[in-house]
N, C-alpha and C. Protein backbone atom coordinates (compact mmCIF):
# COMPACT_ATOMS: atom_id res chain seq x y z
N UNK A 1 77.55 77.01 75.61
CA UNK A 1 78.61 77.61 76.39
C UNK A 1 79.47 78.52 75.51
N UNK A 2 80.17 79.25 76.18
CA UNK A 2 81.45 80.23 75.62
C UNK A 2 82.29 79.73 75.21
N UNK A 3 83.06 78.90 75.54
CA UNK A 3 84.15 78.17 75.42
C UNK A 3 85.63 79.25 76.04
N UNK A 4 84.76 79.69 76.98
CA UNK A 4 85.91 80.99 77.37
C UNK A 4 85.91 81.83 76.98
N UNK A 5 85.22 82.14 75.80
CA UNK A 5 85.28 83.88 75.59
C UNK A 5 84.89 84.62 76.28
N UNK A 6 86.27 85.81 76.52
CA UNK A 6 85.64 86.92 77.60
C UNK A 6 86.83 86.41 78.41
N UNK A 7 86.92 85.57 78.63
CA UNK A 7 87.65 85.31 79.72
C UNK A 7 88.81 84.81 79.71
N UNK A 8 90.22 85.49 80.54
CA UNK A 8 91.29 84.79 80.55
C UNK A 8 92.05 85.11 81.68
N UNK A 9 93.06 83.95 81.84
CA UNK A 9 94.14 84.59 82.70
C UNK A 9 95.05 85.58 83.81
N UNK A 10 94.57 85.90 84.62
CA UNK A 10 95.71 87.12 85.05
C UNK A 10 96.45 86.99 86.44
N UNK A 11 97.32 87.70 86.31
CA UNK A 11 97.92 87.78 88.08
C UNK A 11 97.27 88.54 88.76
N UNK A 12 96.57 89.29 88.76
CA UNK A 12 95.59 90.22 89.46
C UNK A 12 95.41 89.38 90.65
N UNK A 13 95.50 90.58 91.96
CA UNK A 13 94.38 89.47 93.15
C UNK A 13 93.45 90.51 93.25
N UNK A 14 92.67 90.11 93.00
CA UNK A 14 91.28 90.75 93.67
C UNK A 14 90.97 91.04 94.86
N UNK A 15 91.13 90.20 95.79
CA UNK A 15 90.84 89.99 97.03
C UNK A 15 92.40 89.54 97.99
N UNK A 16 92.38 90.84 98.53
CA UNK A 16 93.22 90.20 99.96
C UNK A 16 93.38 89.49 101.17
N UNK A 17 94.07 88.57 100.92
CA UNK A 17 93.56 87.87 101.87
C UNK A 17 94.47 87.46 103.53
N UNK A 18 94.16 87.46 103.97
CA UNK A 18 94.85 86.87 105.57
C UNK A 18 94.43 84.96 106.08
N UNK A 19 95.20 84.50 105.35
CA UNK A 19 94.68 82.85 105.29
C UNK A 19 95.52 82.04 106.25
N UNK A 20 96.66 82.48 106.71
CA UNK A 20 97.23 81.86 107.47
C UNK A 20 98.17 82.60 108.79
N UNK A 21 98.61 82.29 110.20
CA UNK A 21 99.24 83.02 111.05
C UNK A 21 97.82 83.03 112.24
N UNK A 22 98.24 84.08 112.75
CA UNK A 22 97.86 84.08 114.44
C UNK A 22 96.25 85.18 113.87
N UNK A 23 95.43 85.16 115.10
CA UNK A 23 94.43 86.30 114.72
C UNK A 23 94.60 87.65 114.90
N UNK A 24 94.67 88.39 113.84
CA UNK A 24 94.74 89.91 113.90
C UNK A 24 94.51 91.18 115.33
N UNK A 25 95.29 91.61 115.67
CA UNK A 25 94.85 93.09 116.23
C UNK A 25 94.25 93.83 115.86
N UNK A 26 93.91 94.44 116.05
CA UNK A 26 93.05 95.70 115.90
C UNK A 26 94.24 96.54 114.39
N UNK A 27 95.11 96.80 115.56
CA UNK A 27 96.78 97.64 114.62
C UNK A 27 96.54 96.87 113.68
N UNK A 28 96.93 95.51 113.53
CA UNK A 28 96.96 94.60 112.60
C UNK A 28 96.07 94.66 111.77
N UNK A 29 94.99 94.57 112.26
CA UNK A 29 93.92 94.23 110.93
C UNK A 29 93.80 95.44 110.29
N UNK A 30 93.75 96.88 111.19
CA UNK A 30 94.01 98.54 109.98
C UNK A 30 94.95 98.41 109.01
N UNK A 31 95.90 97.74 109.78
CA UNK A 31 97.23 97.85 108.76
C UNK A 31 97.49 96.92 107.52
N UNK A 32 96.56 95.81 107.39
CA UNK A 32 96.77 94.97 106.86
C UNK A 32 95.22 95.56 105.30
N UNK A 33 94.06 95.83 105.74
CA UNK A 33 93.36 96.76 105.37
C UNK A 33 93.86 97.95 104.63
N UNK A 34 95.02 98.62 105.13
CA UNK A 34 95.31 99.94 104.34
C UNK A 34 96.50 99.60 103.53
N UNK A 35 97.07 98.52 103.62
CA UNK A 35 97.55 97.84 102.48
C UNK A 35 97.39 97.24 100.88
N UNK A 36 95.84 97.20 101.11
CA UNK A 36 95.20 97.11 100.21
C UNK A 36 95.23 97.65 98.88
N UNK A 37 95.41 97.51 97.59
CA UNK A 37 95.89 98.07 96.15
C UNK A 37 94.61 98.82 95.53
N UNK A 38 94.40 99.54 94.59
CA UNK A 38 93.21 99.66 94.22
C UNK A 38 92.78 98.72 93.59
N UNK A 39 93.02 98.02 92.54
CA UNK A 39 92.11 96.91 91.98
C UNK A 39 92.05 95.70 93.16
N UNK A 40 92.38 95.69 94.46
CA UNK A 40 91.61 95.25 95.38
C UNK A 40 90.40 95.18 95.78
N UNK A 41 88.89 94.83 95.43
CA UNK A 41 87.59 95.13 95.89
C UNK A 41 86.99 94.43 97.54
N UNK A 42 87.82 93.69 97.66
CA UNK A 42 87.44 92.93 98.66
C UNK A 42 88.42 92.32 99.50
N UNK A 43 88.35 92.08 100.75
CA UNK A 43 89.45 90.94 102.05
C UNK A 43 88.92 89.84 102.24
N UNK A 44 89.35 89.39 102.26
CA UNK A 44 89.62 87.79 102.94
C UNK A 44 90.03 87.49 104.52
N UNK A 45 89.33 87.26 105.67
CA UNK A 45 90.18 86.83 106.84
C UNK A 45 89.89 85.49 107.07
N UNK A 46 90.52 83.90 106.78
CA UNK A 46 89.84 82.80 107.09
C UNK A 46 89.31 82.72 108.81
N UNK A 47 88.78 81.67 108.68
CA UNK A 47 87.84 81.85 110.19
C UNK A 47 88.99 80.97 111.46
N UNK A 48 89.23 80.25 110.70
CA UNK A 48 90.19 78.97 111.51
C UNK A 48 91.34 79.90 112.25
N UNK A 49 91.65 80.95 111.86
CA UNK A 49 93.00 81.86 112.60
C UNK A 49 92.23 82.28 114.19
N UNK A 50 91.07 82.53 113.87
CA UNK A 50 90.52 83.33 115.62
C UNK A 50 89.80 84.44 115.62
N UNK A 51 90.48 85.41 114.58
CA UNK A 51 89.86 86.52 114.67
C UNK A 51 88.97 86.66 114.49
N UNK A 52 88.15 87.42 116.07
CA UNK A 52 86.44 87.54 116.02
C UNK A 52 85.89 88.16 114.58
N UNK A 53 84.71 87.80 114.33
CA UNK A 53 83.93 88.32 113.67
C UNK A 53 83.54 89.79 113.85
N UNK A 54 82.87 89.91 115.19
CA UNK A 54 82.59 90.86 115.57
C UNK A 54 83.25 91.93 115.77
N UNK A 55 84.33 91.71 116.12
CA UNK A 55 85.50 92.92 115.54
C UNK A 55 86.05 93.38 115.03
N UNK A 56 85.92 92.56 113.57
CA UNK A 56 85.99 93.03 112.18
C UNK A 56 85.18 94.00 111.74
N UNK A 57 83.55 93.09 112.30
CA UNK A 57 82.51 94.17 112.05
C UNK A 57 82.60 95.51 112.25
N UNK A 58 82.96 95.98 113.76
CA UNK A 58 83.48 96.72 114.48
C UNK A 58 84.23 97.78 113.99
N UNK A 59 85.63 97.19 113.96
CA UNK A 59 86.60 97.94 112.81
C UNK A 59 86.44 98.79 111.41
N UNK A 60 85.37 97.60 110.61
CA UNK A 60 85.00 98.19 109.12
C UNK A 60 83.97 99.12 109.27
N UNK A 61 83.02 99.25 110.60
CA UNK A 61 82.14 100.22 110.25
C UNK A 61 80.64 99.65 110.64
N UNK A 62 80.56 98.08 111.29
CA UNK A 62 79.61 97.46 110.41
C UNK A 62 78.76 96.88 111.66
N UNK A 63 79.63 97.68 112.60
CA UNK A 63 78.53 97.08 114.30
C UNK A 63 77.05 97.43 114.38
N UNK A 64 76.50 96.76 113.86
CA UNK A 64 74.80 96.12 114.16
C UNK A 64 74.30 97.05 115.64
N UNK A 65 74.60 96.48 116.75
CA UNK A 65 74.87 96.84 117.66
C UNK A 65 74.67 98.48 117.87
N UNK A 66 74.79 98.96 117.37
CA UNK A 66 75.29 100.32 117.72
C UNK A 66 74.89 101.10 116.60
N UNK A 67 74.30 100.52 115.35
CA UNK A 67 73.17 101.28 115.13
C UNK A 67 73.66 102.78 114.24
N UNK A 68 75.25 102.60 114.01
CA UNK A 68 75.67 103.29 113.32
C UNK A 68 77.21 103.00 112.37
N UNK A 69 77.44 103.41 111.72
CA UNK A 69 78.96 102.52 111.19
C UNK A 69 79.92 103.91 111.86
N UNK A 70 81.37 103.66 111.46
CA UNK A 70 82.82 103.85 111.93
C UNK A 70 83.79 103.54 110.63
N UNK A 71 84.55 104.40 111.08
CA UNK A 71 85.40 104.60 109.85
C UNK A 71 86.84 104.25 110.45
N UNK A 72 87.86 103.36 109.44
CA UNK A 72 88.68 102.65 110.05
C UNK A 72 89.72 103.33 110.62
């Protein structure tokens, strides 16, 4: 093992997240999305709040369905 080298510490979040409260709007979830920092790479929405899946998909670009993406 390393014993940790390479690796340490930081306040950085990587990932934004939406972990607790009611399930997102549409408004909501753009807005919460364009909030986002640059050393942000990734969101977080936990599942237990409501907000469909599928309309995330939707939103980000990512509807299966339809066979083409969308821009937020």
């Amino acid at each position: 093992m390393l014993d940790g080298a390479g690796h340490f510490h930081g306040s950085e979040e990587f990932c934004r997240v939406h972990w607790t409260g009611k399930a997102l709007s549409d408004a909501e979830f753009r807005r919460f999305v364009a909030a986002t920092v640059p050393e942000q790479v990734a969101i977080g929405v936990q599942s237990f709040i409501g907000t469909d899946i599928g309309r995330i998909r939707r939103l980000i670009g990512l509807d299966q369905s339809l066979g083409k993406t969308q821009s937020l």
